[in-house]
PDB file of N, CA and C in Angstrom:
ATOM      1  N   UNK A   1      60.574 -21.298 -25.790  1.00  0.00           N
ATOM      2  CA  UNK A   1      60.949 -21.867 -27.056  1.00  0.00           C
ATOM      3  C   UNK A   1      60.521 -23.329 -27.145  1.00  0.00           C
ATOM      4  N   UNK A   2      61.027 -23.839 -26.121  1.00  0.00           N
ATOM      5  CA  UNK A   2      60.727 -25.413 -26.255  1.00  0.00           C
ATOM      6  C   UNK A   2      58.843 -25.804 -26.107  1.00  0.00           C
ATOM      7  N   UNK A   3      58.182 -24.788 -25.241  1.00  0.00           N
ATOM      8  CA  UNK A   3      56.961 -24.760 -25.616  1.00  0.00           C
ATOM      9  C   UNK A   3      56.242 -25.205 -26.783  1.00  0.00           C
ATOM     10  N   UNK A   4      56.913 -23.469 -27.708  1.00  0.00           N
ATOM     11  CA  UNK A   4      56.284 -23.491 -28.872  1.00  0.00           C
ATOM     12  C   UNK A   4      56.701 -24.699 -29.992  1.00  0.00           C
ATOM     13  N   UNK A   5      57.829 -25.391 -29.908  1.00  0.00           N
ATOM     14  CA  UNK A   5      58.326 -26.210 -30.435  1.00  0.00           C
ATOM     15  C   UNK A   5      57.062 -27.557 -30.277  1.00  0.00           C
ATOM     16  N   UNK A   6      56.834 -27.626 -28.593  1.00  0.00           N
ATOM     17  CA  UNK A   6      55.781 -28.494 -28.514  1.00  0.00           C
ATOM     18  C   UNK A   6      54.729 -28.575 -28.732  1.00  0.00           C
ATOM     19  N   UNK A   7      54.278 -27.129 -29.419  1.00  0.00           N
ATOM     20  CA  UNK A   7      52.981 -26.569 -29.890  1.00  0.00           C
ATOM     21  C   UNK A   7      52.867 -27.135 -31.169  1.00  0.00           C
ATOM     22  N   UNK A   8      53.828 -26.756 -31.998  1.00  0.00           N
ATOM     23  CA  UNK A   8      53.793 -26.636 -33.358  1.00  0.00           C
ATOM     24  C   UNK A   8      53.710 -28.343 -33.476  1.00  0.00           C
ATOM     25  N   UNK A   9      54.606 -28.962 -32.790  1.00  0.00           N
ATOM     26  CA  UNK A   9      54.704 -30.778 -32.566  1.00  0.00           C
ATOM     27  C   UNK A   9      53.264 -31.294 -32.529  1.00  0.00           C
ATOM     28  N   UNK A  10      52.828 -30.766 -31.768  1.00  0.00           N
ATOM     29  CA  UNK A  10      50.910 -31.106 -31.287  1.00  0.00           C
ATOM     30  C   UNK A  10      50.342 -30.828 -31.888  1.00  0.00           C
ATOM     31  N   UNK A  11      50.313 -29.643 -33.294  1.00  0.00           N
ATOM     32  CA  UNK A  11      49.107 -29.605 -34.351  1.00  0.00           C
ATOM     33  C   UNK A  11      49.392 -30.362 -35.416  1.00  0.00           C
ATOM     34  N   UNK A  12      50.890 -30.661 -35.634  1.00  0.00           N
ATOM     35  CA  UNK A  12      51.526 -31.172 -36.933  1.00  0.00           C
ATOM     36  C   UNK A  12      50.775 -31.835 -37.177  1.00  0.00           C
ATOM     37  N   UNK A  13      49.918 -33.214 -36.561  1.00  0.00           N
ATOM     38  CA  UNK A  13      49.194 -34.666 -37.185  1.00  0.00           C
ATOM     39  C   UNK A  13      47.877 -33.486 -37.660  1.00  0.00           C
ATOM     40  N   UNK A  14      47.356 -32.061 -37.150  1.00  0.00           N
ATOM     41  CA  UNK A  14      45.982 -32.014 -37.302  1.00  0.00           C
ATOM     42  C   UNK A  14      46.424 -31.261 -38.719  1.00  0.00           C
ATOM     43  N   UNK A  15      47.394 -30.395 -38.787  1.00  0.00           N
ATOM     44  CA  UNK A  15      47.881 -30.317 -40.154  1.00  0.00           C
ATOM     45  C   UNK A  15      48.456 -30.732 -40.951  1.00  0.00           C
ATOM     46  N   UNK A  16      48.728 -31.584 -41.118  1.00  0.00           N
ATOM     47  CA  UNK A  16      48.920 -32.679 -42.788  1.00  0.00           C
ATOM     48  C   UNK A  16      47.911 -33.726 -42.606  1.00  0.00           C
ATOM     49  N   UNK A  17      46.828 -34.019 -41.757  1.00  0.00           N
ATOM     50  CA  UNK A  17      45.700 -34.375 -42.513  1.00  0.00           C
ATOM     51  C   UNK A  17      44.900 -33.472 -43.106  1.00  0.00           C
ATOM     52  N   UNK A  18      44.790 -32.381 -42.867  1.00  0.00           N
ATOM     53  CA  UNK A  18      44.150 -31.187 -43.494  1.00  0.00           C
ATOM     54  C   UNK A  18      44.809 -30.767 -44.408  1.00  0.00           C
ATOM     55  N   UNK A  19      46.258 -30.839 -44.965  1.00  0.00           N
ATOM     56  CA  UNK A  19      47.176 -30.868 -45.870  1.00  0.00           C
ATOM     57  C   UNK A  19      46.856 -31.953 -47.043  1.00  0.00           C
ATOM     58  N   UNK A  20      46.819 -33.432 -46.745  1.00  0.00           N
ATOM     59  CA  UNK A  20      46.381 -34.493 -47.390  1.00  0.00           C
ATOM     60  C   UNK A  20      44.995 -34.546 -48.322  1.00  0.00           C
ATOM     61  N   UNK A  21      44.295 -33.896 -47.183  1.00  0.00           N
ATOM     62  CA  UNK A  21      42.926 -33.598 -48.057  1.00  0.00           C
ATOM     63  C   UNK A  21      42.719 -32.777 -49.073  1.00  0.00           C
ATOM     64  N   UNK A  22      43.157 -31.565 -48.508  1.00  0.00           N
ATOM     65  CA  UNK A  22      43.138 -30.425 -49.814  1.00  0.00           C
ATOM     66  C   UNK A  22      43.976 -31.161 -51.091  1.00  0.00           C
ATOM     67  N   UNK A  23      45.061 -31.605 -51.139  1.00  0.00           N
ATOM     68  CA  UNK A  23      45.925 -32.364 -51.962  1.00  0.00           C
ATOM     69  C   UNK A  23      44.902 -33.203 -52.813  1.00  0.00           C
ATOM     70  N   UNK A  24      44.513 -34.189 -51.875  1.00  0.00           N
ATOM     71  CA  UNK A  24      43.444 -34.751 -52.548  1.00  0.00           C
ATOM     72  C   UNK A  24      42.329 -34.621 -53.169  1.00  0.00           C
ATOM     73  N   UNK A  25      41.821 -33.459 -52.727  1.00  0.00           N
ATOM     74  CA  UNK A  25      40.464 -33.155 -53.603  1.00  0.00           C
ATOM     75  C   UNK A  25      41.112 -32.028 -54.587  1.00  0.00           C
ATOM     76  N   UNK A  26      41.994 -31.870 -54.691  1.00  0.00           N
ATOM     77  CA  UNK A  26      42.410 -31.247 -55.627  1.00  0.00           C
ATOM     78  C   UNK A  26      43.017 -31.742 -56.997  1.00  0.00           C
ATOM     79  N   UNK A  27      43.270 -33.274 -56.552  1.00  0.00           N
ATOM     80  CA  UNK A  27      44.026 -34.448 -57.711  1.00  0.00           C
ATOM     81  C   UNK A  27      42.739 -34.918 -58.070  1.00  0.00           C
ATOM     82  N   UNK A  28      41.427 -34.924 -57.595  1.00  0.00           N
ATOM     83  CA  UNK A  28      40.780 -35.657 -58.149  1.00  0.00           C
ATOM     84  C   UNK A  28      40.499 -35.078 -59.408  1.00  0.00           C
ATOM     85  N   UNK A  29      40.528 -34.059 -60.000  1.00  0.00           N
ATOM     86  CA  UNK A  29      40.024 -33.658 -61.342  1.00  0.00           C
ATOM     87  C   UNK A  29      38.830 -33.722 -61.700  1.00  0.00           C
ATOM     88  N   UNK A  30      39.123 -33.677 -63.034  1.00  0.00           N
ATOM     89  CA  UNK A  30      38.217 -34.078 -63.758  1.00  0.00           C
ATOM     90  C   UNK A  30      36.645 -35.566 -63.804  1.00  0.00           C
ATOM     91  N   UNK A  31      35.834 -35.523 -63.932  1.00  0.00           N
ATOM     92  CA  UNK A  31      35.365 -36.978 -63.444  1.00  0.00           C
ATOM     93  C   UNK A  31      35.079 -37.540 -64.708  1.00  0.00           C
ATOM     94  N   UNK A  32      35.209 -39.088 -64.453  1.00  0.00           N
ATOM     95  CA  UNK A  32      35.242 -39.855 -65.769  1.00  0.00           C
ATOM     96  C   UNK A  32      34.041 -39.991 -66.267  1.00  0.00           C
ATOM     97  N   UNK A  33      33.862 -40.284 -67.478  1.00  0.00           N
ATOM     98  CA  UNK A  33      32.954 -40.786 -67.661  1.00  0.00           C
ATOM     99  C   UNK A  33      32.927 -42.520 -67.659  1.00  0.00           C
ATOM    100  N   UNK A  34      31.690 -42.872 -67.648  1.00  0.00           N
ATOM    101  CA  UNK A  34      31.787 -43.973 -67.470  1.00  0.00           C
ATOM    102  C   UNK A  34      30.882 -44.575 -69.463  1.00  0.00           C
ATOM    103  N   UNK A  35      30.956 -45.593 -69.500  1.00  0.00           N
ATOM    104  CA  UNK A  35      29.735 -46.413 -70.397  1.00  0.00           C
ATOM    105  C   UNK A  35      28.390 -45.843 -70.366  1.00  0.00           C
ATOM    106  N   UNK A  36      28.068 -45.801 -69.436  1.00  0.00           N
ATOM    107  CA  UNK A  36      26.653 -44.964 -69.762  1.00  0.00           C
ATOM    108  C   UNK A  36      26.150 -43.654 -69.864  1.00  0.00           C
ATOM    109  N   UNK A  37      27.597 -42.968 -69.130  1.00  0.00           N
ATOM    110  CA  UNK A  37      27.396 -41.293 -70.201  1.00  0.00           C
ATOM    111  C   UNK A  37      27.843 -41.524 -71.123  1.00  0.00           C
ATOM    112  N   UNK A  38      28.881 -42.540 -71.691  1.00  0.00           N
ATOM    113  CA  UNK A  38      29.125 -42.234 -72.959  1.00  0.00           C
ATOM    114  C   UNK A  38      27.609 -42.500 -73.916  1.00  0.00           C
ATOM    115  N   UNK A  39      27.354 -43.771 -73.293  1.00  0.00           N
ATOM    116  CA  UNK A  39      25.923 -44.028 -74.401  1.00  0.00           C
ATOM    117  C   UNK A  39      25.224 -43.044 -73.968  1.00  0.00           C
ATOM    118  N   UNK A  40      24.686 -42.106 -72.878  1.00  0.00           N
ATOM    119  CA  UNK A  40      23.970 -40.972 -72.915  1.00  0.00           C
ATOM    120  C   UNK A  40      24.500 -39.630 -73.699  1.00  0.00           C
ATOM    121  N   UNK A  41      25.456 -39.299 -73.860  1.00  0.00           N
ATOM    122  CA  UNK A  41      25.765 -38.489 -74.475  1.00  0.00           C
ATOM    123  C   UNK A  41      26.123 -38.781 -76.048  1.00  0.00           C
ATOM    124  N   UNK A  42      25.810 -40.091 -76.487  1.00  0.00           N
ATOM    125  CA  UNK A  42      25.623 -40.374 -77.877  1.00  0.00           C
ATOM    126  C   UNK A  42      24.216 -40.219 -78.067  1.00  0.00           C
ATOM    127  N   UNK A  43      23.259 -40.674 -77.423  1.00  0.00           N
ATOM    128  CA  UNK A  43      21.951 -40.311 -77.692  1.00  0.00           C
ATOM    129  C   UNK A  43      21.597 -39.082 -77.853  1.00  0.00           C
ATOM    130  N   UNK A  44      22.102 -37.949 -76.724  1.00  0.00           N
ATOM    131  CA  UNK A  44      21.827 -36.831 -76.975  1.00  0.00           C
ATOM    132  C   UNK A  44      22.529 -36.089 -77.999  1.00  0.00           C
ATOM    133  N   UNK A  45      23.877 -36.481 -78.650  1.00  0.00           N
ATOM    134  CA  UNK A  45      24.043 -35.653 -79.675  1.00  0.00           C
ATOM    135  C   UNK A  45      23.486 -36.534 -81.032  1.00  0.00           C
ATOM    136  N   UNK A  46      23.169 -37.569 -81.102  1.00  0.00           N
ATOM    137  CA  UNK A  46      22.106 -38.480 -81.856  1.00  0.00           C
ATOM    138  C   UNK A  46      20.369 -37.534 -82.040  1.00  0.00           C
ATOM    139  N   UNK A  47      20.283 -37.217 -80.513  1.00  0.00           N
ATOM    140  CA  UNK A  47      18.833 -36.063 -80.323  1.00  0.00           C
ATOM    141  C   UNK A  47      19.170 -35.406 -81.156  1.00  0.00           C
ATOM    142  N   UNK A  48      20.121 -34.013 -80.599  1.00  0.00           N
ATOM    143  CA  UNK A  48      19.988 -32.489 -81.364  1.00  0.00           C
ATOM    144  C   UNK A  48      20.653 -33.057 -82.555  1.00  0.00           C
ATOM    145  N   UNK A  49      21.336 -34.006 -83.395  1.00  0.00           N
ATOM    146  CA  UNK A  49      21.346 -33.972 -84.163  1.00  0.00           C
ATOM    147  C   UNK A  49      19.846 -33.908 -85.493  1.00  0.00           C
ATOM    148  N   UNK A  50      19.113 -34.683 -85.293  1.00  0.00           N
ATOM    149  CA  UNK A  50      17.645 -35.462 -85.695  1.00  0.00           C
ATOM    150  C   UNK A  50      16.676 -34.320 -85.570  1.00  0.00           C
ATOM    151  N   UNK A  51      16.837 -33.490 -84.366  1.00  0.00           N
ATOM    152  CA  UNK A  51      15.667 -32.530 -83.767  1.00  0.00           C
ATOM    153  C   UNK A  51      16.198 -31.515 -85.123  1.00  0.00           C
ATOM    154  N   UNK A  52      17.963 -31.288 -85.834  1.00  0.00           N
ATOM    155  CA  UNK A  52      18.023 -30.242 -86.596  1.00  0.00           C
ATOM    156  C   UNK A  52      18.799 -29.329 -85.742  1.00  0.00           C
ATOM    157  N   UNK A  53      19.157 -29.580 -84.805  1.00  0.00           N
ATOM    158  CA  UNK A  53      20.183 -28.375 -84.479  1.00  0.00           C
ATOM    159  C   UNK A  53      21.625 -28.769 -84.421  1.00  0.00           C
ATOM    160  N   UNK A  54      22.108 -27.585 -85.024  1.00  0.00           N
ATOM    161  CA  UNK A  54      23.353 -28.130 -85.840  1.00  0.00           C
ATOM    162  C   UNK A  54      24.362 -26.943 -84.907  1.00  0.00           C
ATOM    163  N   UNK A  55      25.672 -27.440 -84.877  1.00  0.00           N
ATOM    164  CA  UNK A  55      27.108 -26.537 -83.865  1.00  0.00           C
ATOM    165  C   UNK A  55      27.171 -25.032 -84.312  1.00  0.00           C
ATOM    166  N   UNK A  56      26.572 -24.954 -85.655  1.00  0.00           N
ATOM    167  CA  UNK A  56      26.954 -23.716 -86.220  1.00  0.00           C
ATOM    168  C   UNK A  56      25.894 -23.162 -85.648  1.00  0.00           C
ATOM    169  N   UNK A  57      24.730 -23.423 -85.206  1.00  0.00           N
ATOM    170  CA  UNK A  57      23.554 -22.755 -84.927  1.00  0.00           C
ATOM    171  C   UNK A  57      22.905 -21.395 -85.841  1.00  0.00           C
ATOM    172  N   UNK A  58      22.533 -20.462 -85.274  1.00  0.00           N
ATOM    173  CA  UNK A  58      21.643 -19.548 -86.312  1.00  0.00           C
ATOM    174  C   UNK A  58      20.496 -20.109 -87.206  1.00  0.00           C
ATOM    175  N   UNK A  59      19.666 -21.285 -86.421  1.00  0.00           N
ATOM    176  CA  UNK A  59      18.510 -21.344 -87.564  1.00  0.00           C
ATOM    177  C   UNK A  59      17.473 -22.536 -86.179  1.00  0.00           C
ATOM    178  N   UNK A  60      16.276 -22.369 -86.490  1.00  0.00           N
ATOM    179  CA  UNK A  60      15.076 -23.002 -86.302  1.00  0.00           C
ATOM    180  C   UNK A  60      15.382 -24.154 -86.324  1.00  0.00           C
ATOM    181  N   UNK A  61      14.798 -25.289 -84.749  1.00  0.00           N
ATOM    182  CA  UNK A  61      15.611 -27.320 -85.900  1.00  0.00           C
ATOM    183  C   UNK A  61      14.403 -27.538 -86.967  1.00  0.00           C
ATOM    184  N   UNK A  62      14.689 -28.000 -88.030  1.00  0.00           N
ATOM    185  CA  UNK A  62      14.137 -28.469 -89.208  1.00  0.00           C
ATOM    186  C   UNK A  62      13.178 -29.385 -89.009  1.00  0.00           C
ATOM    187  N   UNK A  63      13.425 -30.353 -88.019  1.00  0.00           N
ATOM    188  CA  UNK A  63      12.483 -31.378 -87.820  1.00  0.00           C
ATOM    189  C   UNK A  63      11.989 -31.473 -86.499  1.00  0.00           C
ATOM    190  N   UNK A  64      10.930 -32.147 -86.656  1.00  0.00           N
ATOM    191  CA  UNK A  64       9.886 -32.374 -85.261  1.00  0.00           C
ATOM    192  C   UNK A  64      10.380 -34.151 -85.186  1.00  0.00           C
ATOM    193  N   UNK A  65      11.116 -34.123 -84.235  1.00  0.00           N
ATOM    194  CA  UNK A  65      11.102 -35.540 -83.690  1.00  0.00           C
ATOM    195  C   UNK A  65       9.977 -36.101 -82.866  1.00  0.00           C
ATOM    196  N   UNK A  66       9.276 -37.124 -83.422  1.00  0.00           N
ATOM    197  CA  UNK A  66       8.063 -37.918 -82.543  1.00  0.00           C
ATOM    198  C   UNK A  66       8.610 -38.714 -81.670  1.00  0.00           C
ATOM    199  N   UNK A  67       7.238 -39.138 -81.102  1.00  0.00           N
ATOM    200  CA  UNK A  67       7.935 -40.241 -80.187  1.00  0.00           C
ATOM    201  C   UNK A  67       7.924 -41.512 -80.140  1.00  0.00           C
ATOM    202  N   UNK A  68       7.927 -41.898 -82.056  1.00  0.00           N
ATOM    203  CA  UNK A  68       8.287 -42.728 -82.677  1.00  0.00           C
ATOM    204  C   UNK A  68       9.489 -43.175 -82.554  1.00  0.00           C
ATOM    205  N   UNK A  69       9.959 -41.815 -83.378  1.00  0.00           N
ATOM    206  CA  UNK A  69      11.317 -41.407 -83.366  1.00  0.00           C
ATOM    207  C   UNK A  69      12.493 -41.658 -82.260  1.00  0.00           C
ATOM    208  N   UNK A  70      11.939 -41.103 -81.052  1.00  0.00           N
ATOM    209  CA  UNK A  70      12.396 -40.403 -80.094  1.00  0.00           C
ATOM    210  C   UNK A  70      12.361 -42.117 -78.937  1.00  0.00           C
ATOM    211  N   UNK A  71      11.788 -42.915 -79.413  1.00  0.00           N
ATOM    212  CA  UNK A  71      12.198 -44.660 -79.123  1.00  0.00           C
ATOM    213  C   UNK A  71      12.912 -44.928 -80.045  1.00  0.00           C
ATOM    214  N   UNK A  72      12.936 -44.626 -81.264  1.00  0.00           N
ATOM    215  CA  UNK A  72      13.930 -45.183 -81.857  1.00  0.00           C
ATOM    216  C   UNK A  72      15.311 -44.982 -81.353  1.00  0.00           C
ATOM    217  N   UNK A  73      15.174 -43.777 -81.153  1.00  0.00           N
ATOM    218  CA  UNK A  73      16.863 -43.503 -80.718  1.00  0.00           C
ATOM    219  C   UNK A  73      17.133 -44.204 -79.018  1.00  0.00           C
ATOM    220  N   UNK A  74      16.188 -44.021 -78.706  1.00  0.00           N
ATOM    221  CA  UNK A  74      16.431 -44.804 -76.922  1.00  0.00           C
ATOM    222  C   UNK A  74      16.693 -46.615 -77.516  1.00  0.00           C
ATOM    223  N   UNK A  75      16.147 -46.803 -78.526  1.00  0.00           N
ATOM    224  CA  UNK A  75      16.705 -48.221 -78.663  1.00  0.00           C
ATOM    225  C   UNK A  75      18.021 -48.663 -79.233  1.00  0.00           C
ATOM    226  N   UNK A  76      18.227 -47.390 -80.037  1.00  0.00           N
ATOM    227  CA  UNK A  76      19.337 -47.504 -80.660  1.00  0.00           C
ATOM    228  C   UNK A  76      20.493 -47.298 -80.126  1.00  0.00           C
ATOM    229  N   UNK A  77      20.599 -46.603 -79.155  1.00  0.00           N
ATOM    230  CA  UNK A  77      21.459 -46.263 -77.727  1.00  0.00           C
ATOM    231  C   UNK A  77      21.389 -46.904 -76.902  1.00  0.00           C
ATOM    232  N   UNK A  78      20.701 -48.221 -76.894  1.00  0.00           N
ATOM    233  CA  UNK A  78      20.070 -48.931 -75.739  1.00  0.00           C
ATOM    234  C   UNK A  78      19.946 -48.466 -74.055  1.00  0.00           C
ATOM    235  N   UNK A  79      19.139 -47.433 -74.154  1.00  0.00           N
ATOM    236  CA  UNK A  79      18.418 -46.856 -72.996  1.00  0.00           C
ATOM    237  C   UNK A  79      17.311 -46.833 -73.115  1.00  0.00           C
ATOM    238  N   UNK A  80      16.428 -47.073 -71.965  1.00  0.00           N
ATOM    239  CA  UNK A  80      15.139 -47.059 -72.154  1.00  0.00           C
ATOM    240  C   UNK A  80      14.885 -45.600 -70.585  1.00  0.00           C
ATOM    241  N   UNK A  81      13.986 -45.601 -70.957  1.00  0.00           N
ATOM    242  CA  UNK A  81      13.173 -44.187 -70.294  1.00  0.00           C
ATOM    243  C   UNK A  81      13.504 -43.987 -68.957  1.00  0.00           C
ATOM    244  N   UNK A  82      13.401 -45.213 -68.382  1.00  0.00           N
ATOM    245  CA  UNK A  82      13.448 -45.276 -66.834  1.00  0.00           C
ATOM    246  C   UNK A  82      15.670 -44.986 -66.667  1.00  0.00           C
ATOM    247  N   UNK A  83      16.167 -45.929 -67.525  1.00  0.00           N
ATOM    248  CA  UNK A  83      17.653 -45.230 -67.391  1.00  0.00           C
ATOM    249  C   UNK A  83      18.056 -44.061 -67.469  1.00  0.00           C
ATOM    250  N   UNK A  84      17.490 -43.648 -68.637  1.00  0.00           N
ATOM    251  CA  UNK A  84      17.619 -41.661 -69.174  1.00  0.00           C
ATOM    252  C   UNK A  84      16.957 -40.331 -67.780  1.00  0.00           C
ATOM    253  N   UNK A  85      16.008 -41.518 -67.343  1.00  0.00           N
ATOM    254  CA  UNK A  85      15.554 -40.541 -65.913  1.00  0.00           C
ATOM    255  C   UNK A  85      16.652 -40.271 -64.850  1.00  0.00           C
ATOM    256  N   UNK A  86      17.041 -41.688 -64.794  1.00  0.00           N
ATOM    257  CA  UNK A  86      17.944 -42.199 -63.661  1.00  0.00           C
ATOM    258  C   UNK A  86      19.353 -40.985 -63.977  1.00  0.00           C
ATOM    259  N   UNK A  87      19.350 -40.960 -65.127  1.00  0.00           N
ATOM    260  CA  UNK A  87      21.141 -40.762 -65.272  1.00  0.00           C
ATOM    261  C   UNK A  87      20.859 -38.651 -65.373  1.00  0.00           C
ATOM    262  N   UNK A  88      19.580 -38.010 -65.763  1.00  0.00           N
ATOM    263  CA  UNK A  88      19.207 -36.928 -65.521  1.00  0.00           C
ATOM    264  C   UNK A  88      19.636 -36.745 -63.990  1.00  0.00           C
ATOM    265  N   UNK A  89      18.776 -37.535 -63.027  1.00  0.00           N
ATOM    266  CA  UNK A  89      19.232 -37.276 -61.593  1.00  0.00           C
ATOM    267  C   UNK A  89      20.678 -37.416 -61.352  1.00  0.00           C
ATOM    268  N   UNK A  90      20.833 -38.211 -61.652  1.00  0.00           N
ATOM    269  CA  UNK A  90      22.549 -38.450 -61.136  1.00  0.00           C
ATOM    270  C   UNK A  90      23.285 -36.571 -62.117  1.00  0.00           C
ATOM    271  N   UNK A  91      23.332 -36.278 -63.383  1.00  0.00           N
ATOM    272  CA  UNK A  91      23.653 -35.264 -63.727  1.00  0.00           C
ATOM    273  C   UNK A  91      22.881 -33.934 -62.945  1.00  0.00           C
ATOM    274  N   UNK A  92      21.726 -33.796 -62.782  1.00  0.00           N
ATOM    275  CA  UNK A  92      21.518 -32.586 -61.717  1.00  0.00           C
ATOM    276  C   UNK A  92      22.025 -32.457 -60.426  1.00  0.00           C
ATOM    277  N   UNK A  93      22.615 -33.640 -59.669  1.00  0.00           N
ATOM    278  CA  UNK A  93      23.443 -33.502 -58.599  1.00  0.00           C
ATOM    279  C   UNK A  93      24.745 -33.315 -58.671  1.00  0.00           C
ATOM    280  N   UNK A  94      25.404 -33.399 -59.685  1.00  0.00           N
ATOM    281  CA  UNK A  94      26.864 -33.238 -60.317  1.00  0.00           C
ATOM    282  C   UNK A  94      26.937 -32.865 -61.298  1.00  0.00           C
ATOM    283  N   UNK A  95      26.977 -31.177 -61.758  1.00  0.00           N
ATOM    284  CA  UNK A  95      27.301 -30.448 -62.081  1.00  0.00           C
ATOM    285  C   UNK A  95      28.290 -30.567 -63.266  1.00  0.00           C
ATOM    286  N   UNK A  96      29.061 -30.883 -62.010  1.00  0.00           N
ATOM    287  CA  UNK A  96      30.653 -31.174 -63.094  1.00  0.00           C
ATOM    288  C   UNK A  96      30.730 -32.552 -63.896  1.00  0.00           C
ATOM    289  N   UNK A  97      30.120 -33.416 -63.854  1.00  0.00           N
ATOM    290  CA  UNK A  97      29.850 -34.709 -64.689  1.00  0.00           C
ATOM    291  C   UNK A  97      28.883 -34.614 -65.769  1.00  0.00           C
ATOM    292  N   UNK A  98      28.028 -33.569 -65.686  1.00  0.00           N
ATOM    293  CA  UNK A  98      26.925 -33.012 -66.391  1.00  0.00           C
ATOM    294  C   UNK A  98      27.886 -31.703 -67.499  1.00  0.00           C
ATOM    295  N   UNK A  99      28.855 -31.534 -67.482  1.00  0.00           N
ATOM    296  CA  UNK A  99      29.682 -30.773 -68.052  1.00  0.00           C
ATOM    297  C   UNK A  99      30.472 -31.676 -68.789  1.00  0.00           C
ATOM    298  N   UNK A 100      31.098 -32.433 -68.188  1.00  0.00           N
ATOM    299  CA  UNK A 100      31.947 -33.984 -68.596  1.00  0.00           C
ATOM    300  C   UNK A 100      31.116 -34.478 -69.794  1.00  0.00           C
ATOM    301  N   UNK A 101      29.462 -35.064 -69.905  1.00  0.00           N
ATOM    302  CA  UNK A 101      29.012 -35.453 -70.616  1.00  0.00           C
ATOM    303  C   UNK A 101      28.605 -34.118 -72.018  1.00  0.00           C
ATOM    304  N   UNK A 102      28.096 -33.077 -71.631  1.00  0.00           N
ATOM    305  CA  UNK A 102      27.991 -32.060 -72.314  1.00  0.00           C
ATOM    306  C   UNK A 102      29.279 -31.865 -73.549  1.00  0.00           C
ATOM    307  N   UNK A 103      30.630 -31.970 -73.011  1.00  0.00           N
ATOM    308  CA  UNK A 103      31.741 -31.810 -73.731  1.00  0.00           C
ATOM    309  C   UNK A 103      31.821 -33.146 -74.990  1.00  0.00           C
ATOM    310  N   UNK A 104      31.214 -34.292 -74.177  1.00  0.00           N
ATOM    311  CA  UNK A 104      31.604 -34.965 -74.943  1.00  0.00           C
ATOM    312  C   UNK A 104      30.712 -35.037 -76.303  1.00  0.00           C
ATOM    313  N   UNK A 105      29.471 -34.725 -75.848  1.00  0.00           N
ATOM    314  CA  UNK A 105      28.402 -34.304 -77.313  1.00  0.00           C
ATOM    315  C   UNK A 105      28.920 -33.450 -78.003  1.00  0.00           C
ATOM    316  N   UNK A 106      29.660 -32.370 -77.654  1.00  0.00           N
ATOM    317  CA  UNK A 106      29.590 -31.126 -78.635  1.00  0.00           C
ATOM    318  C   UNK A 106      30.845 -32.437 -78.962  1.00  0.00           C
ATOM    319  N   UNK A 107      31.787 -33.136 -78.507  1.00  0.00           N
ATOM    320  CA  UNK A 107      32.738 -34.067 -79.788  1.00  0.00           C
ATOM    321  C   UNK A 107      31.979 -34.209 -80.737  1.00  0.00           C
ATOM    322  N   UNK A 108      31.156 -35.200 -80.099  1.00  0.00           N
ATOM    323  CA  UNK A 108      30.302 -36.339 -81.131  1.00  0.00           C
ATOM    324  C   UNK A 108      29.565 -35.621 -82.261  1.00  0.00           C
ATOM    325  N   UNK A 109      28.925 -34.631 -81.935  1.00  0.00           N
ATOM    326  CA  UNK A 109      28.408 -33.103 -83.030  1.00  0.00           C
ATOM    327  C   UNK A 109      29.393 -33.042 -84.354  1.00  0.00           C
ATOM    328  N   UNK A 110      30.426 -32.528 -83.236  1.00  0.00           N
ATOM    329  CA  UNK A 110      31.822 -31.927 -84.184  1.00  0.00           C
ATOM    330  C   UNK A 110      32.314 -33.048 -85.278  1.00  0.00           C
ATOM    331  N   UNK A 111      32.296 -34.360 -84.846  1.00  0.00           N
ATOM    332  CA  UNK A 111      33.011 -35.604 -85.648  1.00  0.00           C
ATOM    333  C   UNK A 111      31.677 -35.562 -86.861  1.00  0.00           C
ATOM    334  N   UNK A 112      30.524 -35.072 -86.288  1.00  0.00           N
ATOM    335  CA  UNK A 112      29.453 -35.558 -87.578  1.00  0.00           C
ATOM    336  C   UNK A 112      29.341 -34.363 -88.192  1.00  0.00           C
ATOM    337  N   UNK A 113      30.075 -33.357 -88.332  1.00  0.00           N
ATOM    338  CA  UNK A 113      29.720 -32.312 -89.263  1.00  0.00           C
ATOM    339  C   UNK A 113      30.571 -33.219 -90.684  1.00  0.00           C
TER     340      UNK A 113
END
């Protein structure tokens, strides 16, 4: 008895740090966005807005955005090419932040119908 007592005593520290963790990656949630998904995900629902594709969908986009255009809106969002690359990579490695920003366009969509 007193063994197992000293058993269970001797893993306790290796289980509630393994306790702590799961806890923890489990509180972390959701991930924030920061300022520059928000300005990335205004540009992009700024994009499919302009390109013609609209929340209701069922139709062809109406317009051909150039890449007149298509600086205009990187200026107007103040991103330039080399940021919009940068913040693509950072979203293909995180999934779930790339979902985070996604949600927040279909807002920005939804507020401009």
């Amino acid at each position: 008895m007193i063994n197992r007592i000293h058993g269970v005593l001797r893993r306790l520290p290796v289980l509630l740090v393994f306790g702590l963790l799961l806890v923890g990656c489990g509180l972390q949630g959701r991930p924030k966005l920061d300022a520059a998904d928000i300005r990335f995900a205004a540009f992009y629902s700024d994009y499919l807005s302009r390109s013609g594709v609209s929340t209701k969908g069922g139709g062809e986009p109406s317009q051909t955005l150039t890449s007149v255009g298509l600086d205009t809106l990187f200026a107007r969002h103040g991103i330039d090419q080399k940021g919009f690359d940068a913040k693509l990579q950072v979203y293909s490695r995180d999934p779930q932040l790339w979902r985070e920003v996604l949600e927040q366009v279909r807002k920005n969509l939804h507020k401009g119908e």
